[in-house]
N, C-alpha and C. Protein backbone atom coordinates (compact mmCIF):
# COMPACT_ATOMS: atom_id res chain seq x y z
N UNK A 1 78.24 -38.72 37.32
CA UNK A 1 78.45 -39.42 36.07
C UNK A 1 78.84 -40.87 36.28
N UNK A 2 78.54 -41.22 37.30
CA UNK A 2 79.10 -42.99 37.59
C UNK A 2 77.93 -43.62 37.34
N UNK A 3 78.45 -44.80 36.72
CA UNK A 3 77.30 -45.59 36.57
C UNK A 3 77.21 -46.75 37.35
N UNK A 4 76.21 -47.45 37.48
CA UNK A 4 76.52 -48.59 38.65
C UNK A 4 76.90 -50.07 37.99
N UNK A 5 77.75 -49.54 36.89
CA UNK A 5 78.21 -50.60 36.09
C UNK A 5 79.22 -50.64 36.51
N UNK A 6 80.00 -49.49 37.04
CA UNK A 6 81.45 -49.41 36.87
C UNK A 6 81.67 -48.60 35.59
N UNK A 7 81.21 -48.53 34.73
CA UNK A 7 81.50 -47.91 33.66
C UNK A 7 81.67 -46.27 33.58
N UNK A 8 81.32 -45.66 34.61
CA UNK A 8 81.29 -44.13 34.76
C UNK A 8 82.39 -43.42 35.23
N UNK A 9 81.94 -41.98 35.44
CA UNK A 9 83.54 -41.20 35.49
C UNK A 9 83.53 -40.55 36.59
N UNK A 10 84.35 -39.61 37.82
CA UNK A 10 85.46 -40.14 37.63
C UNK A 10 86.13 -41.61 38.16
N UNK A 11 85.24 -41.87 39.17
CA UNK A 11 85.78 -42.97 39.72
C UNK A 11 85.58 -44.41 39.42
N UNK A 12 84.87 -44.78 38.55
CA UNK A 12 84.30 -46.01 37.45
C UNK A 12 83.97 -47.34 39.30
N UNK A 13 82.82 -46.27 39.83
CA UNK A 13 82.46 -46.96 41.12
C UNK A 13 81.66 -47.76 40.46
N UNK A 14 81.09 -49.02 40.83
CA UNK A 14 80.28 -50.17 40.83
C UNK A 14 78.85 -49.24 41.88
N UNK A 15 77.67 -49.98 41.28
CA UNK A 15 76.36 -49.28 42.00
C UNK A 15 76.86 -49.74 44.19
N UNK A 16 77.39 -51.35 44.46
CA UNK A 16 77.89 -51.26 45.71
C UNK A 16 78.83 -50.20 46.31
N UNK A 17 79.77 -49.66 45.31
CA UNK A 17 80.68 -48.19 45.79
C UNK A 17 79.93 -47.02 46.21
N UNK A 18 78.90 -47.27 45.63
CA UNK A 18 78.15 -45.58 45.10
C UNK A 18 77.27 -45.20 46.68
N UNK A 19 77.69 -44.24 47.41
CA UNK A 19 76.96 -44.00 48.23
C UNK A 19 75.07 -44.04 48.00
N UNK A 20 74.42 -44.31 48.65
CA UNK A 20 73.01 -43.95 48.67
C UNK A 20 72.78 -42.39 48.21
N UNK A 21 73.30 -41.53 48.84
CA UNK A 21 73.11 -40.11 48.72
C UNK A 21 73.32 -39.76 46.79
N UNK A 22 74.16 -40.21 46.83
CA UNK A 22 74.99 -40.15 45.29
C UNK A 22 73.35 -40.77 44.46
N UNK A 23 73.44 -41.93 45.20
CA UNK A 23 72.38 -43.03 44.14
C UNK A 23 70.86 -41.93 43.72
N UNK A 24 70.96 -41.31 44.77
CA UNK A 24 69.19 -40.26 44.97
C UNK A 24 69.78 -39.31 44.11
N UNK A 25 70.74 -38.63 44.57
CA UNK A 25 71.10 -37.64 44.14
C UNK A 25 71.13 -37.78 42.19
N UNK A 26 71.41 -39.02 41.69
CA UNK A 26 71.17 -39.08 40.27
C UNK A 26 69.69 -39.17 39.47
N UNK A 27 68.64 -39.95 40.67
CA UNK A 27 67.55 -40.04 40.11
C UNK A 27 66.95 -38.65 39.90
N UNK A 28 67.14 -38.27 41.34
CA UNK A 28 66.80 -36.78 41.24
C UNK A 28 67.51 -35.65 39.70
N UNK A 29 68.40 -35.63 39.93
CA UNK A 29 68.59 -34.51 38.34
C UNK A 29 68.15 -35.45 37.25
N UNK A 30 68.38 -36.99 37.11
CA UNK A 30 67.73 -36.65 35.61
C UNK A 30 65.73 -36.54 35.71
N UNK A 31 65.58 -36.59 36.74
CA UNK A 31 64.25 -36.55 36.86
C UNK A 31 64.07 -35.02 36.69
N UNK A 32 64.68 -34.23 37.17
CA UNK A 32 64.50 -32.62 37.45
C UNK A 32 64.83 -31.89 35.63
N UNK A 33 66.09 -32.66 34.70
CA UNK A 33 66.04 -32.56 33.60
C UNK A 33 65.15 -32.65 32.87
N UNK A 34 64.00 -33.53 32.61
CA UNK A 34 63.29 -34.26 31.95
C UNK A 34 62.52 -33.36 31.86
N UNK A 35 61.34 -33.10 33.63
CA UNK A 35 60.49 -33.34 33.44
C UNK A 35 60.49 -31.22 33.59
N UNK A 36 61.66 -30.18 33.57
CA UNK A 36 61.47 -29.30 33.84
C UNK A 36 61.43 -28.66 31.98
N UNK A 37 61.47 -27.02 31.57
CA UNK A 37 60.98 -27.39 30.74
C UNK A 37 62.51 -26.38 30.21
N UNK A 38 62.98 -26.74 28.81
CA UNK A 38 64.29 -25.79 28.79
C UNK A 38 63.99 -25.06 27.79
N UNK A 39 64.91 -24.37 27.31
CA UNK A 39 64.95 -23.46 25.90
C UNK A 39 64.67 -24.06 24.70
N UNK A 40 65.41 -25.32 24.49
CA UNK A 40 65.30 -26.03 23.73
C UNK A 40 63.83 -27.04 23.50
N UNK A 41 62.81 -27.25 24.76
CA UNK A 41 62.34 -28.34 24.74
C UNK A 41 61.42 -28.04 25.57
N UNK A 42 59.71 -28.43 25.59
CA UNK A 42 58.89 -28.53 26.98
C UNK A 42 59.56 -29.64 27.79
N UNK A 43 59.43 -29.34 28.92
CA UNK A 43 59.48 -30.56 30.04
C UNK A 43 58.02 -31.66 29.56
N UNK A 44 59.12 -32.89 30.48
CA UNK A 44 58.20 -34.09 29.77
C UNK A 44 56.73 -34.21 30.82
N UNK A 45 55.55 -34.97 30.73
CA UNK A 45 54.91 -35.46 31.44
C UNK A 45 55.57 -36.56 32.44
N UNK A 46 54.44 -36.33 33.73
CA UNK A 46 54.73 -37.37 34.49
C UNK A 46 54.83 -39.05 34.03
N UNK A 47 53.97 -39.31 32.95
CA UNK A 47 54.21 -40.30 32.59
C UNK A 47 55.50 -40.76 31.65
N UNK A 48 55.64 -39.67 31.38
CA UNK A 48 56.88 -39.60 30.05
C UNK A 48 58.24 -39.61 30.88
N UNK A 49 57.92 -39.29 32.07
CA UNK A 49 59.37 -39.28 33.08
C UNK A 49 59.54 -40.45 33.50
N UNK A 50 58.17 -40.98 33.97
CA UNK A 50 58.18 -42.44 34.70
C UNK A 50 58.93 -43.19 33.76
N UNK A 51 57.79 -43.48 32.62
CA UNK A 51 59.02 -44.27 31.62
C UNK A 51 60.35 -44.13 31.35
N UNK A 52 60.59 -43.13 31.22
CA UNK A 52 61.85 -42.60 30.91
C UNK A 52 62.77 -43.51 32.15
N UNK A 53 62.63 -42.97 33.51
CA UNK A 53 62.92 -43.94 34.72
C UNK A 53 63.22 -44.90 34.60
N UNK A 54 61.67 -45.26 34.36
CA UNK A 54 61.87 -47.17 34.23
C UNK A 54 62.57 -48.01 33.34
N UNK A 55 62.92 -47.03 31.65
CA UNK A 55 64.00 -48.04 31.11
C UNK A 55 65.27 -47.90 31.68
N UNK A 56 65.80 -46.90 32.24
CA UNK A 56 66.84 -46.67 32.74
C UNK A 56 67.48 -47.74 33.92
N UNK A 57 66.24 -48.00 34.71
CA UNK A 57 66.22 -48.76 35.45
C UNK A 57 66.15 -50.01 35.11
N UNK A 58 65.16 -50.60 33.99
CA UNK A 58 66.31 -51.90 33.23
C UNK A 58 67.10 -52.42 32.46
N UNK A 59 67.73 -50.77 32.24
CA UNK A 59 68.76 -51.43 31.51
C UNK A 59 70.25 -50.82 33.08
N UNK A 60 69.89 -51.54 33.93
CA UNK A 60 70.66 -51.26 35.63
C UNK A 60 71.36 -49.53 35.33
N UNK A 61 70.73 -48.58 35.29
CA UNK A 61 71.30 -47.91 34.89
C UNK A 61 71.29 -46.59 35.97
N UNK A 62 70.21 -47.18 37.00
CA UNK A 62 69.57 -46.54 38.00
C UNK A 62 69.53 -47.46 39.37
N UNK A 63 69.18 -47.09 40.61
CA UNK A 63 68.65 -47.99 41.39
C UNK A 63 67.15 -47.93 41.56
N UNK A 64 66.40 -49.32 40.91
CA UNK A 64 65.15 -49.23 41.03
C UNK A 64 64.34 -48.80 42.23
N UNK A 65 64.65 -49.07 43.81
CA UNK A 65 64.05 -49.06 44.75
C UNK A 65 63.93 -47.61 45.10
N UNK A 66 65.17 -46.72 44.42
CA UNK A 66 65.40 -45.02 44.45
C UNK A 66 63.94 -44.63 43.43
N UNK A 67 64.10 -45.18 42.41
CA UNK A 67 63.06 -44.75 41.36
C UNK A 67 61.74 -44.94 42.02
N UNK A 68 61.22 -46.55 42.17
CA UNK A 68 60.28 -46.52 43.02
C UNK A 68 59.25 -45.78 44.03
N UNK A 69 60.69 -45.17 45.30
CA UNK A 69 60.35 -44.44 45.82
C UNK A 69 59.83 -42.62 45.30
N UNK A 70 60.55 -42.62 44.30
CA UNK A 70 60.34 -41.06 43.64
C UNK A 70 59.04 -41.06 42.90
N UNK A 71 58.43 -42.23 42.34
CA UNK A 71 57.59 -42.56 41.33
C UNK A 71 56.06 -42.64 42.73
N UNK A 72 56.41 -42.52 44.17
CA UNK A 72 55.08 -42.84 44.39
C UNK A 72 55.05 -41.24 45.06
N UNK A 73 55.91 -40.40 44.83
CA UNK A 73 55.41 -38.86 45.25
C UNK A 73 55.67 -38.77 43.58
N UNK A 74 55.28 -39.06 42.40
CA UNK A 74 55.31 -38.32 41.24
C UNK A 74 55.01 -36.63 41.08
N UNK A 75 53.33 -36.79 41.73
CA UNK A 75 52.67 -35.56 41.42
C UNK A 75 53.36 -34.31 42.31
N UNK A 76 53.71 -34.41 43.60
CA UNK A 76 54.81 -33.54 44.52
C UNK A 76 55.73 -32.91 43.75
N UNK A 77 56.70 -34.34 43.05
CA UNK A 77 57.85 -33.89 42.23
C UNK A 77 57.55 -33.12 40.69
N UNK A 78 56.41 -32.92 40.19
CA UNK A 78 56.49 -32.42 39.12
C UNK A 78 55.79 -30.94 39.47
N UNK A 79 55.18 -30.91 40.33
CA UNK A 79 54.61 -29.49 40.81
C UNK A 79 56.13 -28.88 41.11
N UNK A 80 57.21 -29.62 42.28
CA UNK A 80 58.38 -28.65 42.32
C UNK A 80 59.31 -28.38 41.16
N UNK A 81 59.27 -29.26 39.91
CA UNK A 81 60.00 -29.29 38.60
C UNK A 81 59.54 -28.05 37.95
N UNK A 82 58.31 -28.18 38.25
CA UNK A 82 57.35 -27.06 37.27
C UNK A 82 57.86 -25.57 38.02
N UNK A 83 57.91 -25.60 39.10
CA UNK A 83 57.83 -24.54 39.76
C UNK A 83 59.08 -23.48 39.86
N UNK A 84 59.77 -24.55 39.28
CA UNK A 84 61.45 -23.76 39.52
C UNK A 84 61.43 -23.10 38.03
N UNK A 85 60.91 -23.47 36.87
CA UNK A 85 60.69 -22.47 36.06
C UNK A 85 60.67 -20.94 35.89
């Protein structure tokens, strides 16, 4: 729940505090949220995730170079999203 504003909980770390592992580790679940499919909701398309990503990422809300990297195995990551269904 930290954001790389500082603004997050519990430790209101700045994105420089935030381990790398931590930094993946966030793209990853909300990517795994999105794009899997719940009770409430289908999971989104790959494109509908990307975007989703990418505003996140300008409004600094993400680390872009994490997103980046997740965005060029897209099709990998939505076959394993799909799959855990």
């Amino acid at each position: 729940h930290e954001e790389p504003d500082g603004t997050g909980y519990p430790f209101r770390l700045s994105a420089a505090e935030m381990p790398l592992e931590a930094r993946i580790l966030r793209v990853a679940d909300i990517f795994q949220a999105m794009a899997q499919d719940r009770p409430y909701r289908k999971g989104l398309n790959a494109g509908e995730v990307t975007d989703f990503l990418d505003k996140l990422v300008a409004e600094h809300r993400l680390d872009g170079e994490i997103v980046a990297t997740a965005k060029r195995c897209i099709d990998e990551a939505m076959h394993a999203a799909r799959r855990q269904n």
